[in-house]
Every structure is written in structure tokens, then in C-alpha cells.
Protein backbone atom coordinates (compact mmCIF):
# COMPACT_ATOMS: atom_id res chain seq x y z
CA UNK A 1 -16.67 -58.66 -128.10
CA UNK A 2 -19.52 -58.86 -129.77
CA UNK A 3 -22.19 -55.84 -130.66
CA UNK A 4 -24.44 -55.86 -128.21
CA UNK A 5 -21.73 -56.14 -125.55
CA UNK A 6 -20.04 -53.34 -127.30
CA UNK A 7 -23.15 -51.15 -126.86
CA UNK A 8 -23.58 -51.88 -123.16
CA UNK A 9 -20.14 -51.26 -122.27
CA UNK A 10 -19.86 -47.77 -124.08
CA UNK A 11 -23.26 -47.11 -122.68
CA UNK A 12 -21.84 -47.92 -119.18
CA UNK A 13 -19.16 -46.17 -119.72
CA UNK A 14 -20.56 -42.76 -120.83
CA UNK A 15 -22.76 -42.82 -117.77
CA UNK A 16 -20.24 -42.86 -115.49
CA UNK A 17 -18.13 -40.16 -117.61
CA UNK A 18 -20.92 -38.20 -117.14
CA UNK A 19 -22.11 -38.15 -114.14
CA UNK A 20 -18.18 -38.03 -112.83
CA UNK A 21 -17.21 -34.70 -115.26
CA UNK A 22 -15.94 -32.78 -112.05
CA UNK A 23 -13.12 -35.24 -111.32
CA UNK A 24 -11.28 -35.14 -114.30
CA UNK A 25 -11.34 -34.45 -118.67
CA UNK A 26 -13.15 -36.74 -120.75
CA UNK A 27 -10.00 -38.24 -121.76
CA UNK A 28 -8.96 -38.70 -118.24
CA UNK A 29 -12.54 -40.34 -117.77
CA UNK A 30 -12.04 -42.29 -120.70
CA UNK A 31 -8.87 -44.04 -119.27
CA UNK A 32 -9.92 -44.15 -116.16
CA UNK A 33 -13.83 -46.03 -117.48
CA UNK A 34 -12.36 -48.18 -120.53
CA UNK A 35 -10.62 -51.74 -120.30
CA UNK A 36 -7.12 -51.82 -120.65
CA UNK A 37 -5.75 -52.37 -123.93
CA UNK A 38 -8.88 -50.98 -125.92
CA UNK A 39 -8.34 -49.14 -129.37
CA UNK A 40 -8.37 -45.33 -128.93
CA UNK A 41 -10.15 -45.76 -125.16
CA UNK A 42 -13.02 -46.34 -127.12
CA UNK A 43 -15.18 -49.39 -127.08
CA UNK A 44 -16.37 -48.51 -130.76
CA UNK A 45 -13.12 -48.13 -131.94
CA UNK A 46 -11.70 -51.34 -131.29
CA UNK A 47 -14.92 -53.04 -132.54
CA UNK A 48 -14.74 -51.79 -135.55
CA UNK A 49 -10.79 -52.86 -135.96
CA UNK A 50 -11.68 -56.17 -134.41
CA UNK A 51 -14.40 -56.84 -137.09
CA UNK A 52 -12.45 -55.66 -140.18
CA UNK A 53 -13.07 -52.36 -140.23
CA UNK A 54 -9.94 -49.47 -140.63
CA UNK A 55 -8.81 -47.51 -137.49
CA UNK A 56 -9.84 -43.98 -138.51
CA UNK A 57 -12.09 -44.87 -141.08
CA UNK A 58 -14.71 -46.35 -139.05
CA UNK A 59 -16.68 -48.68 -141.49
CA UNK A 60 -17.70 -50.61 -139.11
CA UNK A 61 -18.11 -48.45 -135.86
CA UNK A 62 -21.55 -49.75 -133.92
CA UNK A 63 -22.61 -46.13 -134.08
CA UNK A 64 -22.68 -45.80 -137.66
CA UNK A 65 -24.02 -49.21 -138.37
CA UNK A 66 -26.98 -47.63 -137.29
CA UNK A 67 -26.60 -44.48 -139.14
CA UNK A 68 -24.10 -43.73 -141.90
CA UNK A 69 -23.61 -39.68 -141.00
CA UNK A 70 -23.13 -40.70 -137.10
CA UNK A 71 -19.33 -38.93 -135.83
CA UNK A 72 -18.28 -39.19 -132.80
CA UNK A 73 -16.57 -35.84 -133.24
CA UNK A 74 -19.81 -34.18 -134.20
CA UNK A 75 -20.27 -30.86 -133.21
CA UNK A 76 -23.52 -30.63 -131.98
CA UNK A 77 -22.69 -33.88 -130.10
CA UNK A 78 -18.48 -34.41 -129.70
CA UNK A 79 -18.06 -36.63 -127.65
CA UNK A 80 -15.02 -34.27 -126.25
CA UNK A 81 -16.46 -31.19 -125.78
CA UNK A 82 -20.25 -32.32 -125.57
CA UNK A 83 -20.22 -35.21 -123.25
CA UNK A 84 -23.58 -34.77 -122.18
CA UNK A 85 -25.14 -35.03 -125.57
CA UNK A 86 -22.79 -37.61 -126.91
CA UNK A 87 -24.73 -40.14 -124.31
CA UNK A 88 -27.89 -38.75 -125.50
CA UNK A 89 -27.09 -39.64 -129.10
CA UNK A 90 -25.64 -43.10 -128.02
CA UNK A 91 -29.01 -43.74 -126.18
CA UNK A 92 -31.22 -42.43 -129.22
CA UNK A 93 -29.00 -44.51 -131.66
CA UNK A 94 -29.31 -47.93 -129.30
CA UNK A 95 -32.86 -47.42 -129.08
CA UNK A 96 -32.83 -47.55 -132.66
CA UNK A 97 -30.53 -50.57 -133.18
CA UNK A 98 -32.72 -52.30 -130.55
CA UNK A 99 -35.95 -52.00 -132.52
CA UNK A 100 -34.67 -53.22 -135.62
């Protein structure tokens, strides 16, 4: 998959989490919003094992080849426990990647 299809299918992907938070966990929504077989239920995940990078390391995540100190796990952003503001970020940082 390339990086601008990763983007778009995260993106995609965190809308519907979102907007779908009373039917489920984000890790139920995750499942349920992914393709089969990705890394971690993550569409950053397996791009950055699919383009060299190490699975929990995240060298080459698409989120922090737009900025170094971007984690997923972030507190004021977790993807887990701030699902709402995760998109937000993922927005901000595409916006970002988009202008470069």
C-alpha cells in the first residue's frame, strides 16, 4: 500500500470509529473498520513493517514521518482512550503531509 493510500484508509477508518463509539470499544471498532490481516488493526502499523520499519519501533509509521514526537498512545490524543482527538491529530498531521 502505498502512503497516501495508507493515509486515506486510516482517515476512513477513524471516521467511522468515531462517529460509531456507541456500538462497541475502539478495539472492537478497530476490527470491525480495518482489512483483514493488517498489522496491529492498524493501517500505520503495517506500513511501517511493510516498508522496513520495526513493529513497535515505528521508524517508519506515516504519522511520524510527518513529525518525529507523533504517538499514537499519546495522552492528550491516545488513540484508545481519546478517539475523538486522535482523528483530529491525524487530520492536522495529513494536512501537513499534504502541503509539503
Amino acid at each position: 500500500m502505498t502512503l497516501d493510500q495508507t493515509w486515506k484508509k486510516c482517515i476512513a477508518m477513524w471516521v467511522k470509529i468515531v462517529k460509531n463509539l456507541d456500538k462497541g470499544t475502539v478495539k472492537e471498532l478497530k476490527q470491525k473498520y480495518v482489512d483483514d490481516g493488517t498489522l496491529c488493526n492498524c493501517y500505520f502499523c503495517q506500513y511501517n513493517v511493510d516498508h522496513g520499519g520495526i513493529e513497535g519501533r515505528c521508524d517508519e509509521c506515516p504519522g511520524r514521518l510527518v513529525k518525529k514526537g507523533f504517538n499514537c498512545a499519546k495522552g492528550t490524543y491516545s488513540y484508545q482512550t481519546k478517539p475523538k482527538k486522535f482523528l483530529e491529530k491525524l487530520l492536522e498531521l495529513d494536512e501537513i503531509r499534504r502541503q509539503k
